[in-house]
PDB file of N, CA and C in Angstrom:
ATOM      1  N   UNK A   1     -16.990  33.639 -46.790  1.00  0.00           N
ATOM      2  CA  UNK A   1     -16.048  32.798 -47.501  1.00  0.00           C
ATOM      3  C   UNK A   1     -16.333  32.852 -48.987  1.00  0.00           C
ATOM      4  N   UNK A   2     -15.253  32.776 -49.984  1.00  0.00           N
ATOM      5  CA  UNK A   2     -15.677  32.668 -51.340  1.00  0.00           C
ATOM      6  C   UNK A   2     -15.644  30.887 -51.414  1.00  0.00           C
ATOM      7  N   UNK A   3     -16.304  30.870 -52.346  1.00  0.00           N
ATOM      8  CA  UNK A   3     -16.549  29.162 -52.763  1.00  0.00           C
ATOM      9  C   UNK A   3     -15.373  28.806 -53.772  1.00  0.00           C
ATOM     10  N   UNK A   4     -16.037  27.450 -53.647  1.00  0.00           N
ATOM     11  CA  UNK A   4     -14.594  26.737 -54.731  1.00  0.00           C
ATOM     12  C   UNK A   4     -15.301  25.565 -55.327  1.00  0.00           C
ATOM     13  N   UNK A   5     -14.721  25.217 -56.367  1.00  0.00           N
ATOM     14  CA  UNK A   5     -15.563  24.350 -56.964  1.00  0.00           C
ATOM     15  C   UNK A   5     -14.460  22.750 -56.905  1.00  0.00           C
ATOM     16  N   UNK A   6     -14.942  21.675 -56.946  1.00  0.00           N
ATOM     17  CA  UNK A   6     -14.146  20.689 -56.272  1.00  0.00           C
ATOM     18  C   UNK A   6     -13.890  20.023 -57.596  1.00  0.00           C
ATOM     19  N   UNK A   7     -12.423  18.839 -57.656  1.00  0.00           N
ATOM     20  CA  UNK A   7     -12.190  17.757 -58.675  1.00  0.00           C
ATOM     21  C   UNK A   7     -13.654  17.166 -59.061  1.00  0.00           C
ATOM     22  N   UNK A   8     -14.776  17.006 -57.963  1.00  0.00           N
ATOM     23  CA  UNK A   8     -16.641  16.590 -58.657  1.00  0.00           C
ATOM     24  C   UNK A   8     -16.772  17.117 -60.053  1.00  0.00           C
ATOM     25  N   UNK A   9     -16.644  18.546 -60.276  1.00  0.00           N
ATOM     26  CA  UNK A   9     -16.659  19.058 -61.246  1.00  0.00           C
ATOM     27  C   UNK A   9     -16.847  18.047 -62.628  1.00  0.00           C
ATOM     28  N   UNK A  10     -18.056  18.341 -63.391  1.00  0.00           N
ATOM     29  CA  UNK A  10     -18.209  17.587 -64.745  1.00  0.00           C
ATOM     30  C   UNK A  10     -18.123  18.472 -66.031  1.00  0.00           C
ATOM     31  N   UNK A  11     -17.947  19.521 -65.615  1.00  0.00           N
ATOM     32  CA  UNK A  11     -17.853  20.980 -66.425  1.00  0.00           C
ATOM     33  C   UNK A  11     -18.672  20.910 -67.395  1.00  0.00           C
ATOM     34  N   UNK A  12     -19.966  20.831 -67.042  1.00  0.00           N
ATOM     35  CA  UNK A  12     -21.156  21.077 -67.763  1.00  0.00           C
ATOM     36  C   UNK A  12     -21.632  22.330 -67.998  1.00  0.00           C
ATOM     37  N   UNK A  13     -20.422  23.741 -67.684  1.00  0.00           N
ATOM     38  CA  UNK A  13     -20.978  25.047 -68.129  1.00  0.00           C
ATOM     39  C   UNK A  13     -22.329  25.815 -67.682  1.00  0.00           C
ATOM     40  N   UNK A  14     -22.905  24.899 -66.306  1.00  0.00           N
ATOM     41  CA  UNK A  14     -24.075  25.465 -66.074  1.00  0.00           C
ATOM     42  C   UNK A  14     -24.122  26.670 -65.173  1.00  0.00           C
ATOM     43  N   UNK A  15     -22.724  26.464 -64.418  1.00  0.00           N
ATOM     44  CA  UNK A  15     -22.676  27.995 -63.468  1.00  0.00           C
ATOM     45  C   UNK A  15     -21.914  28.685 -64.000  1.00  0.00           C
ATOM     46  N   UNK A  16     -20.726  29.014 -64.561  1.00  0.00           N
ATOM     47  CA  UNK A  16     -20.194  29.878 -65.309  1.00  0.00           C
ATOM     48  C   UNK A  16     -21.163  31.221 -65.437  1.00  0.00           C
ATOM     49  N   UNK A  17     -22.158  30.955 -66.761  1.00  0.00           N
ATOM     50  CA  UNK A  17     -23.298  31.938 -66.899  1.00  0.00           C
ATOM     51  C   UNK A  17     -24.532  32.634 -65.523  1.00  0.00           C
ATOM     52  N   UNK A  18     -23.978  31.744 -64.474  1.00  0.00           N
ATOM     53  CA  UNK A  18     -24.629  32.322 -63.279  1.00  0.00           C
ATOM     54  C   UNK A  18     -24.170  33.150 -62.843  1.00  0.00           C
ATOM     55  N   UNK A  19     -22.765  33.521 -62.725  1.00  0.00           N
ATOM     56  CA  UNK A  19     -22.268  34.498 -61.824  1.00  0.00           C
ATOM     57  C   UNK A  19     -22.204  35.366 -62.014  1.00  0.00           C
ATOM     58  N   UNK A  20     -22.505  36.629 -61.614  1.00  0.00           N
ATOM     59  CA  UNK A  20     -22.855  37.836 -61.811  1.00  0.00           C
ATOM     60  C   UNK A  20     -21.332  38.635 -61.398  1.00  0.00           C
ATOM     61  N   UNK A  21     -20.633  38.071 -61.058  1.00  0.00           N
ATOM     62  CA  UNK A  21     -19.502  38.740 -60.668  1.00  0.00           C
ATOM     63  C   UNK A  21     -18.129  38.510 -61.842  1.00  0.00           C
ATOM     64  N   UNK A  22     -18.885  37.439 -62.758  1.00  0.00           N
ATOM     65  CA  UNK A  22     -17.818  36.771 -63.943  1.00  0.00           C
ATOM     66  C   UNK A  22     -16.444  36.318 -63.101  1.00  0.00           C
ATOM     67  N   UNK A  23     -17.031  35.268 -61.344  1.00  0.00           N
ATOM     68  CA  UNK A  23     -15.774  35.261 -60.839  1.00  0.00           C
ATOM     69  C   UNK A  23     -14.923  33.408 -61.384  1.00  0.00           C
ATOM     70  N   UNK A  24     -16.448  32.817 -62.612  1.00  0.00           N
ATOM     71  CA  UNK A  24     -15.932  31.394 -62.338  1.00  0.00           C
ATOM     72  C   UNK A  24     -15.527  31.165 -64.248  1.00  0.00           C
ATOM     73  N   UNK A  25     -14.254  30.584 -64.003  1.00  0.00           N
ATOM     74  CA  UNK A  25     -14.015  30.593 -65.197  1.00  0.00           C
ATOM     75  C   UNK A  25     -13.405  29.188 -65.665  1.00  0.00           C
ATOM     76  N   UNK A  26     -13.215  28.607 -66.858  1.00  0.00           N
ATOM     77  CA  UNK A  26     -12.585  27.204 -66.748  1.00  0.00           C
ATOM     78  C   UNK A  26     -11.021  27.049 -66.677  1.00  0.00           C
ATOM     79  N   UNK A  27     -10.565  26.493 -65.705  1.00  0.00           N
ATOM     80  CA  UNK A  27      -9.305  26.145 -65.650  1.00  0.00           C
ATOM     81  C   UNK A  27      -8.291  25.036 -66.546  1.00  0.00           C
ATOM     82  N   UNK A  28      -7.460  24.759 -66.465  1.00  0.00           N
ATOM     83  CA  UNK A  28      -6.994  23.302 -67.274  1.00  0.00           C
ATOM     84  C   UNK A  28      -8.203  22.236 -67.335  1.00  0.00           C
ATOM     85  N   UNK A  29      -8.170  21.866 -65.870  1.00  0.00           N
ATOM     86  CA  UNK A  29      -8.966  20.435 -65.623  1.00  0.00           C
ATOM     87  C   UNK A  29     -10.404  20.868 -65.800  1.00  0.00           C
ATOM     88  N   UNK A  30     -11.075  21.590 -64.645  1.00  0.00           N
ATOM     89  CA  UNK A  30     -11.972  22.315 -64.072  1.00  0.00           C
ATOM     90  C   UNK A  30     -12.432  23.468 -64.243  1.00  0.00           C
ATOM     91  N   UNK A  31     -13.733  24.001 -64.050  1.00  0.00           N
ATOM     92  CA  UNK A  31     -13.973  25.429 -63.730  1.00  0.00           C
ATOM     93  C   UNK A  31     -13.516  25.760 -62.476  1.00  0.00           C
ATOM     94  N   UNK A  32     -13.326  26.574 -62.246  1.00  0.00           N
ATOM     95  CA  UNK A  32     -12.727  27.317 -61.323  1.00  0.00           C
ATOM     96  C   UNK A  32     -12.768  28.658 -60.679  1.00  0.00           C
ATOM     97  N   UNK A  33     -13.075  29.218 -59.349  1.00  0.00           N
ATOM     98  CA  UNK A  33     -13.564  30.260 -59.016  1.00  0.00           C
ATOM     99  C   UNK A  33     -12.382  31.260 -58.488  1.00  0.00           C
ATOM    100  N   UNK A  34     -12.336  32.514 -58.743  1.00  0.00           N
ATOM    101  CA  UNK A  34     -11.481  33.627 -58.551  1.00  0.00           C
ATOM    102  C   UNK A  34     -11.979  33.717 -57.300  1.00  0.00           C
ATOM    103  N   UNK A  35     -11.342  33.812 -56.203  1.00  0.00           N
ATOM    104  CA  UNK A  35     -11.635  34.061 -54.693  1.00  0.00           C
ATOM    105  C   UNK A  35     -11.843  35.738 -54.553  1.00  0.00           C
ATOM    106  N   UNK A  36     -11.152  36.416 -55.491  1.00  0.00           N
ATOM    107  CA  UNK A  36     -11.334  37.740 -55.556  1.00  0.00           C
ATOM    108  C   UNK A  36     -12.577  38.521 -56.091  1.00  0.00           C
ATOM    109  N   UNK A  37     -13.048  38.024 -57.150  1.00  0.00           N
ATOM    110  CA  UNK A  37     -14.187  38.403 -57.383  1.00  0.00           C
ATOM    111  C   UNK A  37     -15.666  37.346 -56.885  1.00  0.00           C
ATOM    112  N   UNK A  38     -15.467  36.234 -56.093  1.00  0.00           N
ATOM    113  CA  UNK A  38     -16.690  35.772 -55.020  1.00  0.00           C
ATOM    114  C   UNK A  38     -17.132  36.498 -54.364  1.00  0.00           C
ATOM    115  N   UNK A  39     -18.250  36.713 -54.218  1.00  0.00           N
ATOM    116  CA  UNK A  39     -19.114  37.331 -53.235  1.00  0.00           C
ATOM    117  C   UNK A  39     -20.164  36.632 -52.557  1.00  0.00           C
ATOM    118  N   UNK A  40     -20.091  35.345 -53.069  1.00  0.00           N
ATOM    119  CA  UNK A  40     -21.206  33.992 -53.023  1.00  0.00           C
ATOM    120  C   UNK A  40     -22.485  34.800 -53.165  1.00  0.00           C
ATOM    121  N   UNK A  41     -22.621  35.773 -54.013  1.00  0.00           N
ATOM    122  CA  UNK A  41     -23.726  36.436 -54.482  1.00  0.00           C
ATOM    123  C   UNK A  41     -24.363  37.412 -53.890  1.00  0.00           C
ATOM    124  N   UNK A  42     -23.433  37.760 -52.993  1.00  0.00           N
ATOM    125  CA  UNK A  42     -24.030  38.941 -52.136  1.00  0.00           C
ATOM    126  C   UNK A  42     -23.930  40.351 -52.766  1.00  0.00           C
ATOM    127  N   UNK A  43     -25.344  41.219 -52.795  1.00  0.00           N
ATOM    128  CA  UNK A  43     -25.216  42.072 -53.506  1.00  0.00           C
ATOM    129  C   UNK A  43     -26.420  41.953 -54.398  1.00  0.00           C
ATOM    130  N   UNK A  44     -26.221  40.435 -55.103  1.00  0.00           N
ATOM    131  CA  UNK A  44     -27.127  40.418 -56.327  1.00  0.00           C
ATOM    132  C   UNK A  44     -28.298  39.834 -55.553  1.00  0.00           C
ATOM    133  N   UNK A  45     -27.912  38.078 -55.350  1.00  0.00           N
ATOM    134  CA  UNK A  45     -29.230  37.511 -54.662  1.00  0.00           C
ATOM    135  C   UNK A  45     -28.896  37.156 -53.165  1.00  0.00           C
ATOM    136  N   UNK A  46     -29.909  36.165 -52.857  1.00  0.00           N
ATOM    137  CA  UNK A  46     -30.014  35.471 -51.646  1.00  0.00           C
ATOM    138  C   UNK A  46     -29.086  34.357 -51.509  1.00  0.00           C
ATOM    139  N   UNK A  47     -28.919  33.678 -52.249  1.00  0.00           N
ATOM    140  CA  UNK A  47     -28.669  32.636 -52.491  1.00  0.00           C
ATOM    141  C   UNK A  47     -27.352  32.872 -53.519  1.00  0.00           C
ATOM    142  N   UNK A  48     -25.872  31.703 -53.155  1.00  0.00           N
ATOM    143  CA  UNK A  48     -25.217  31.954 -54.493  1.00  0.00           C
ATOM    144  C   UNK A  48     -25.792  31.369 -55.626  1.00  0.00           C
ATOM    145  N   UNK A  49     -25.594  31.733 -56.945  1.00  0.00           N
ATOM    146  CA  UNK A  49     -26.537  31.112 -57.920  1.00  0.00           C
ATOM    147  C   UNK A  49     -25.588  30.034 -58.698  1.00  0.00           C
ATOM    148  N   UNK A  50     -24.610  29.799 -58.658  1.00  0.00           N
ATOM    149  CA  UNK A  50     -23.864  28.718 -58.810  1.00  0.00           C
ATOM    150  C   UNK A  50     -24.127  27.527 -58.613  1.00  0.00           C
ATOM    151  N   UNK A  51     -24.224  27.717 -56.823  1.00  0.00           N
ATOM    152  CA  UNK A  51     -24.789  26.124 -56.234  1.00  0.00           C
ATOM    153  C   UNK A  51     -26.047  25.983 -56.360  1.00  0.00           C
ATOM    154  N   UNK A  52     -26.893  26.881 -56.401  1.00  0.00           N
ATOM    155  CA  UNK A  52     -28.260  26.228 -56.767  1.00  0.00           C
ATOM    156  C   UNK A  52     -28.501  25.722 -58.095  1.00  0.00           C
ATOM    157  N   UNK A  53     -26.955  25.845 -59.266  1.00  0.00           N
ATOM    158  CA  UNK A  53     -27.336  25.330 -60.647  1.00  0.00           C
ATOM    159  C   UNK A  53     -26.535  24.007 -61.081  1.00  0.00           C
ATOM    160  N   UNK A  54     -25.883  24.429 -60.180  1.00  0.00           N
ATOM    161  CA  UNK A  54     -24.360  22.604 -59.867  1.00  0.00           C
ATOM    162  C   UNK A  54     -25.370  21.737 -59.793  1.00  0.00           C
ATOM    163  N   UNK A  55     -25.559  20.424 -61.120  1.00  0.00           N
ATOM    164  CA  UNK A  55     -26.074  19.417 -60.342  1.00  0.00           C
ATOM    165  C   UNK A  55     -25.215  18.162 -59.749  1.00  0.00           C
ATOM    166  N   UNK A  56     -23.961  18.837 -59.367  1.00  0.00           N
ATOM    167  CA  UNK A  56     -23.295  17.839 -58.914  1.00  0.00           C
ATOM    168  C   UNK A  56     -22.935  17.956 -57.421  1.00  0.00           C
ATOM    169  N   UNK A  57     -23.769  19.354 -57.163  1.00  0.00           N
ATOM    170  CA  UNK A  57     -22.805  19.523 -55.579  1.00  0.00           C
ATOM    171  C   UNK A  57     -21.501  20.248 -55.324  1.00  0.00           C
ATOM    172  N   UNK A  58     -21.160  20.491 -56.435  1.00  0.00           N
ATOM    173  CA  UNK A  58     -19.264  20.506 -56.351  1.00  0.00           C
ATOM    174  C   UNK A  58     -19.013  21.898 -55.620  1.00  0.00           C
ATOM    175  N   UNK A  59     -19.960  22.928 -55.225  1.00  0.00           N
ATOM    176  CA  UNK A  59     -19.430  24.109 -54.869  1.00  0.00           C
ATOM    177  C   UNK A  59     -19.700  24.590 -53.570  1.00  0.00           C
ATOM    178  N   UNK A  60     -18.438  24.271 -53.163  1.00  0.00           N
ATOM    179  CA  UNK A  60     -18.400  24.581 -51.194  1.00  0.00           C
ATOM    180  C   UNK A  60     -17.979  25.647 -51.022  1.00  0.00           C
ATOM    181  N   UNK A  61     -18.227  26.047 -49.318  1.00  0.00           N
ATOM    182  CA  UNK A  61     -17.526  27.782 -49.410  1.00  0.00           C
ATOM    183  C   UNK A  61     -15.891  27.042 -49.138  1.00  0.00           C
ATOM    184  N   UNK A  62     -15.095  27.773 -49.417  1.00  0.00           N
ATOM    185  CA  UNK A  62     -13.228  27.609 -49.308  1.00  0.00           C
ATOM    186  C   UNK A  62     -13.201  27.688 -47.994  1.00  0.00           C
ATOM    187  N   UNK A  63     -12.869  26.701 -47.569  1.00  0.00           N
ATOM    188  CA  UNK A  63     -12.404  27.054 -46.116  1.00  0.00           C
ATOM    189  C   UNK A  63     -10.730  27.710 -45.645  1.00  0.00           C
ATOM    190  N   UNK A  64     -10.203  27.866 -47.127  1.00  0.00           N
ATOM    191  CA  UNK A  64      -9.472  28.767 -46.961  1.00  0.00           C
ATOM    192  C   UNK A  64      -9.263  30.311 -47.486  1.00  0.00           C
ATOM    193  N   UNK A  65     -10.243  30.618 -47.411  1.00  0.00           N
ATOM    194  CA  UNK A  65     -11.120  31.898 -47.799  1.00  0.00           C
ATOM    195  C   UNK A  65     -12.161  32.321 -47.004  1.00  0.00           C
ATOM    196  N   UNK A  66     -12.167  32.380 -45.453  1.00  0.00           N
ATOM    197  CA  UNK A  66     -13.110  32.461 -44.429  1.00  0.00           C
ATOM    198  C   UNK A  66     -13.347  34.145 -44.917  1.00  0.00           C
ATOM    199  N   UNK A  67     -14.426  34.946 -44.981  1.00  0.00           N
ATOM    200  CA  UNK A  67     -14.936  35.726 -45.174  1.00  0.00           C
ATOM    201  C   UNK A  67     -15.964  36.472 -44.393  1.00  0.00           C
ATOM    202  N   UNK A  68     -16.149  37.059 -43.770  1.00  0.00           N
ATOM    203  CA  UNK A  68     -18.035  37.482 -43.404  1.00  0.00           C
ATOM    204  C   UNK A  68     -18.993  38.107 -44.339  1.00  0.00           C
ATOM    205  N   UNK A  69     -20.023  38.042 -43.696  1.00  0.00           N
ATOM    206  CA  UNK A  69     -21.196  38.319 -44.649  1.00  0.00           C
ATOM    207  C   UNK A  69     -20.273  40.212 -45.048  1.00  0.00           C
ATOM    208  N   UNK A  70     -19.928  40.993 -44.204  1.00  0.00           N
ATOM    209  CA  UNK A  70     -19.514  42.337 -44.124  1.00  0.00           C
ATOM    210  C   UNK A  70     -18.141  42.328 -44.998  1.00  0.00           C
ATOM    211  N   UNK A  71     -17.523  41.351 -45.601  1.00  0.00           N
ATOM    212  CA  UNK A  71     -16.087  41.581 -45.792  1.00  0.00           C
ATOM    213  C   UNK A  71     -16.558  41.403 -47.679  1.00  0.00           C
ATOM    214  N   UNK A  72     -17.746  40.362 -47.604  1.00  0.00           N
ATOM    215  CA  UNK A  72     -17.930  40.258 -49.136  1.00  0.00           C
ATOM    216  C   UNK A  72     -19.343  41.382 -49.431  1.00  0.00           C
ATOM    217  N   UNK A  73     -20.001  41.963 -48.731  1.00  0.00           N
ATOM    218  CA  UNK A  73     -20.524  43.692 -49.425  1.00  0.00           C
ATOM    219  C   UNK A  73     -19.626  44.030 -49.620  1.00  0.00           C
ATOM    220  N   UNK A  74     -18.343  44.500 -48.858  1.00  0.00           N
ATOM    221  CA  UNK A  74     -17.420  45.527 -49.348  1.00  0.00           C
ATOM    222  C   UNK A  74     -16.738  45.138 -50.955  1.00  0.00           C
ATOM    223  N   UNK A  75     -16.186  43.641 -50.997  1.00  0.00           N
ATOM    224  CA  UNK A  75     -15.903  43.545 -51.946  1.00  0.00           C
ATOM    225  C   UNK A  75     -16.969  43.246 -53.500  1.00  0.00           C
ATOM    226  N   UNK A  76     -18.034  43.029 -53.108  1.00  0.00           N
ATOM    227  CA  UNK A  76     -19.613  43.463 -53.916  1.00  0.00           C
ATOM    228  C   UNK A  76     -19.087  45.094 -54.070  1.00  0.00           C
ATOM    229  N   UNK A  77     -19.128  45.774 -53.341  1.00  0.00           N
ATOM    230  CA  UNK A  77     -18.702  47.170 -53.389  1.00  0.00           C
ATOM    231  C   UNK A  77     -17.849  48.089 -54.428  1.00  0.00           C
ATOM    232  N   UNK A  78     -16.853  47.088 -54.251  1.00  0.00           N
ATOM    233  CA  UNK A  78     -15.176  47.573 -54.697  1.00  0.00           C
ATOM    234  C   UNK A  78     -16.173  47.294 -56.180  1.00  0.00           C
ATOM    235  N   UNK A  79     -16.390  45.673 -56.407  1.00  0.00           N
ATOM    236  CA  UNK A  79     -16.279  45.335 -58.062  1.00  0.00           C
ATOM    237  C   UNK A  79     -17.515  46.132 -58.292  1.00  0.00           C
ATOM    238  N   UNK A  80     -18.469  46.728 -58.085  1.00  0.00           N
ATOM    239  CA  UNK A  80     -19.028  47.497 -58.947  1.00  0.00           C
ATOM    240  C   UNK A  80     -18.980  48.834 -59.364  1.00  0.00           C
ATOM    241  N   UNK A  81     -18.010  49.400 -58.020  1.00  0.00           N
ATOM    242  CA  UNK A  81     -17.247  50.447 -58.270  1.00  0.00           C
ATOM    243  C   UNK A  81     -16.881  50.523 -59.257  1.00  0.00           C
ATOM    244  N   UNK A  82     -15.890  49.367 -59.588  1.00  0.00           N
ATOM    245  CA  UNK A  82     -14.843  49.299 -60.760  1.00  0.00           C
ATOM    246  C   UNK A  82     -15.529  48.794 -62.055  1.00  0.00           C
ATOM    247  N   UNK A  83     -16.600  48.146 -62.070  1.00  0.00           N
ATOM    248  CA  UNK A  83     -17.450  48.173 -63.137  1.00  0.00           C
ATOM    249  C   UNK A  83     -17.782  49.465 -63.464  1.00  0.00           C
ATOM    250  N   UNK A  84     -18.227  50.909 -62.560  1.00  0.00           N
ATOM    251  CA  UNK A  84     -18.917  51.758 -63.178  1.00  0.00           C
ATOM    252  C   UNK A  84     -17.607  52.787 -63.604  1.00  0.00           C
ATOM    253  N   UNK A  85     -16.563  52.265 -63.288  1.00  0.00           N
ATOM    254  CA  UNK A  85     -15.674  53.406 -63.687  1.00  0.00           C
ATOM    255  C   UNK A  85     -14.885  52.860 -65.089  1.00  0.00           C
ATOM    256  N   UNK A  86     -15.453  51.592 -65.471  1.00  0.00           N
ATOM    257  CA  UNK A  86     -15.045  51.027 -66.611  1.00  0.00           C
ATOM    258  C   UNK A  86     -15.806  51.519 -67.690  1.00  0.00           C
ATOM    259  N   UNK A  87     -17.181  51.640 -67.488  1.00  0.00           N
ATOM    260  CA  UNK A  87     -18.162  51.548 -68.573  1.00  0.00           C
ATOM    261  C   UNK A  87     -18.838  53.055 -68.282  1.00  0.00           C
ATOM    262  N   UNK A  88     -18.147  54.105 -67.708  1.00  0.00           N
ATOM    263  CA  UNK A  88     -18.036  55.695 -67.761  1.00  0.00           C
ATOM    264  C   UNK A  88     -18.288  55.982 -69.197  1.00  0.00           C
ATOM    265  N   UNK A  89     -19.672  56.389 -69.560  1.00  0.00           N
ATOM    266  CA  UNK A  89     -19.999  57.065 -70.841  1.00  0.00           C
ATOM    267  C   UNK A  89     -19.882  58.367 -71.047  1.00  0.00           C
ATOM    268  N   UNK A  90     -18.906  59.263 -70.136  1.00  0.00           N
ATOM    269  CA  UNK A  90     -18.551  60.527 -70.237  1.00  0.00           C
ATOM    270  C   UNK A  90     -17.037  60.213 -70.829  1.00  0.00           C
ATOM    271  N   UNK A  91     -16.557  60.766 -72.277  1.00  0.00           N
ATOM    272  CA  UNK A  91     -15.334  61.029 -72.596  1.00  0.00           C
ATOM    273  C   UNK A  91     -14.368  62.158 -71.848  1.00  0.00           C
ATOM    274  N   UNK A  92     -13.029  61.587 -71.602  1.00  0.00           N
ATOM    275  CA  UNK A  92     -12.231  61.477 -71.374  1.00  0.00           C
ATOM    276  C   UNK A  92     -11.966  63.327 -71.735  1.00  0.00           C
ATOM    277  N   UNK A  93     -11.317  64.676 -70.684  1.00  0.00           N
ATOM    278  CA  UNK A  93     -11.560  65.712 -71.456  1.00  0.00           C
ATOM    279  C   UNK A  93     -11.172  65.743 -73.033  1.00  0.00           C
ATOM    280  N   UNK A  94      -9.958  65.061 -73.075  1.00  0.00           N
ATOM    281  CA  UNK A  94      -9.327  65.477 -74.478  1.00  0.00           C
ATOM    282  C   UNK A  94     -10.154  64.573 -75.513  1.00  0.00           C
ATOM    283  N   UNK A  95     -10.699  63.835 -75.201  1.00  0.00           N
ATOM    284  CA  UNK A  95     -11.955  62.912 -76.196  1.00  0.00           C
ATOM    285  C   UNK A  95     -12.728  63.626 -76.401  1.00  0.00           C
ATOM    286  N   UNK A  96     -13.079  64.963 -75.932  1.00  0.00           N
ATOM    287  CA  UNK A  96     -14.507  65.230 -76.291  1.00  0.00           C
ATOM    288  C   UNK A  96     -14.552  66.236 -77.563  1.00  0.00           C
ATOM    289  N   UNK A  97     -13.792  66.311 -78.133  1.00  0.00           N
ATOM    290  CA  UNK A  97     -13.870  66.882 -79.570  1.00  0.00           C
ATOM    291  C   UNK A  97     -14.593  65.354 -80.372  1.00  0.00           C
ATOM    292  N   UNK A  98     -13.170  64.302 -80.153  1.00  0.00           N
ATOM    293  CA  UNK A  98     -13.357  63.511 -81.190  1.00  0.00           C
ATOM    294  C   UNK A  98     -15.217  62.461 -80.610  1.00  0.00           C
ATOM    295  N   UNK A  99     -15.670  62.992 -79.357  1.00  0.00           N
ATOM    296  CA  UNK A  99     -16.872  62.450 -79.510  1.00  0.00           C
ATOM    297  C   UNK A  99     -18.085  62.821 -80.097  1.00  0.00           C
ATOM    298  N   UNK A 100     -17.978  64.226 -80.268  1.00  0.00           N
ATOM    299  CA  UNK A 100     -18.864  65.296 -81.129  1.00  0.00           C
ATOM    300  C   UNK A 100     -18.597  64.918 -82.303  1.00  0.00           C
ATOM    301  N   UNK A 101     -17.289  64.674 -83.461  1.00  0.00           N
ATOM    302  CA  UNK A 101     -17.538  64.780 -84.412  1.00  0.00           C
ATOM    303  C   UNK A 101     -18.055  63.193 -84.883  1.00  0.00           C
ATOM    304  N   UNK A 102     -18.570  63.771 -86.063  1.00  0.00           N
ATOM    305  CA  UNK A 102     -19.712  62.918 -86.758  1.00  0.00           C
ATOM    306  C   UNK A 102     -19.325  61.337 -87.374  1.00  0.00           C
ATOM    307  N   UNK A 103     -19.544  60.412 -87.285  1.00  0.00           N
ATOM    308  CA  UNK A 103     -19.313  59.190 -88.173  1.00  0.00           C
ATOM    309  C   UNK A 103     -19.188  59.540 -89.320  1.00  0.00           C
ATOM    310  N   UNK A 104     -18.037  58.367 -90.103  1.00  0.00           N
ATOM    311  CA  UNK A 104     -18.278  58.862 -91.191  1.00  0.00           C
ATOM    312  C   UNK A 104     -19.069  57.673 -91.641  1.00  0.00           C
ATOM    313  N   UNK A 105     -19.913  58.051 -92.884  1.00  0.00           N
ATOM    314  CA  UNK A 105     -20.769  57.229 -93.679  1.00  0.00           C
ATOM    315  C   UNK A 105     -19.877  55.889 -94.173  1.00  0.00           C
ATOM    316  N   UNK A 106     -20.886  55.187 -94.407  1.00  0.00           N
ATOM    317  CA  UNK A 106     -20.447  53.921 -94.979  1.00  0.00           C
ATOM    318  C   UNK A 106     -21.167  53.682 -96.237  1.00  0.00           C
ATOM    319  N   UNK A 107     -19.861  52.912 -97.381  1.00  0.00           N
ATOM    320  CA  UNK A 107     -20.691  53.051 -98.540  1.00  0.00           C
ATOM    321  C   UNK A 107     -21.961  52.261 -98.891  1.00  0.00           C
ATOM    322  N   UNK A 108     -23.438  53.055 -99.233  1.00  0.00           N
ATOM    323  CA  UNK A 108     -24.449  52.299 -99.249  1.00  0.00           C
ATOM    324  C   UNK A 108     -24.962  52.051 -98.152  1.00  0.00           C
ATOM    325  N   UNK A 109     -24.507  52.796 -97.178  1.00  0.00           N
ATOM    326  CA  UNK A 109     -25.560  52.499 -95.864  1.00  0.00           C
ATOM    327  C   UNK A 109     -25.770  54.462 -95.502  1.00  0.00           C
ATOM    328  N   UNK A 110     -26.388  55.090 -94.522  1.00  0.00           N
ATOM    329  CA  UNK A 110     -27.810  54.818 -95.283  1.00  0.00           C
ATOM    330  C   UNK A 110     -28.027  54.716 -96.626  1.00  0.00           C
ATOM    331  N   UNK A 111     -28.949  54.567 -97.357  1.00  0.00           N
ATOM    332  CA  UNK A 111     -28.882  54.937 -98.980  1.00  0.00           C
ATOM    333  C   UNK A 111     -29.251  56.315 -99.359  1.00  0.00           C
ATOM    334  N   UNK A 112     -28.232  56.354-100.275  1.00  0.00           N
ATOM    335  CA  UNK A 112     -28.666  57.740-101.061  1.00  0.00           C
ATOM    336  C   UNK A 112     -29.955  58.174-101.086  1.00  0.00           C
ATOM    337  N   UNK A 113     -30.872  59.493-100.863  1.00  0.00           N
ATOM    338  CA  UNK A 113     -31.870  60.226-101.560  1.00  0.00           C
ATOM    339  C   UNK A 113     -31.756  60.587-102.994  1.00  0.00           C
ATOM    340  N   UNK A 114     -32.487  60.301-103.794  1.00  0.00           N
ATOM    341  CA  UNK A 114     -32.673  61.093-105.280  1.00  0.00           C
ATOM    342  C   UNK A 114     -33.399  62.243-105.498  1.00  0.00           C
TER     343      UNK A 114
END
């Protein structure tokens, strides 16, 4: 199941920076969790790291988001897939001229030799 975070919510910003999946973000009222990118941390830890940083409790699994442990690897899967095909440090064929050529200088940085 992916989790959800409840009206409890005091939006004290403490799980936001936990999630490794960047699935919880703030809503109007609330923070709020993307059911698509939950994995309740599977992949990274043991534990989701959300609820162990809620000190209010507020983050249950969705019971309308029933999941198995096997349905959220795959989607652990998919998003890092798509992380590594984002942050691909091989240019693009027709990029690879313009990745060879050189920066241009900036004035006063490095500094001149005399």
């Amino acid at each position: 199941m992916a989790l959800m975070i409840t009206d409890e919510c005091i939006n004290c910003d403490v799980c936001e920076p936990e999630c490794p999946n960047e699935a919880i973000f703030l809503g109007p009222e609330i923070y709020e969790i993307d059911p698509d990118r939950c994995t309740e941390c599977v992949g990274h830890f043991d534990e989701p790291q959300c609820v162990q940083v809620c000190p209010v409790a507020c983050i249950p699994l969705d019971p309308q988001r029933v999941e198995s442990r096997e349905t959220l690897w795959q989607k652990y899967q998919r998003l890092i897939g798509q992380a590594r095909k984002d942050a691909s440090p091989v240019p693009a064929a027709g990029d690879q001229e313009a990745a060879a050529a050189p920066l241009p200088e900036s004035p006063g940085f490095p500094p001149a030799r005399e």
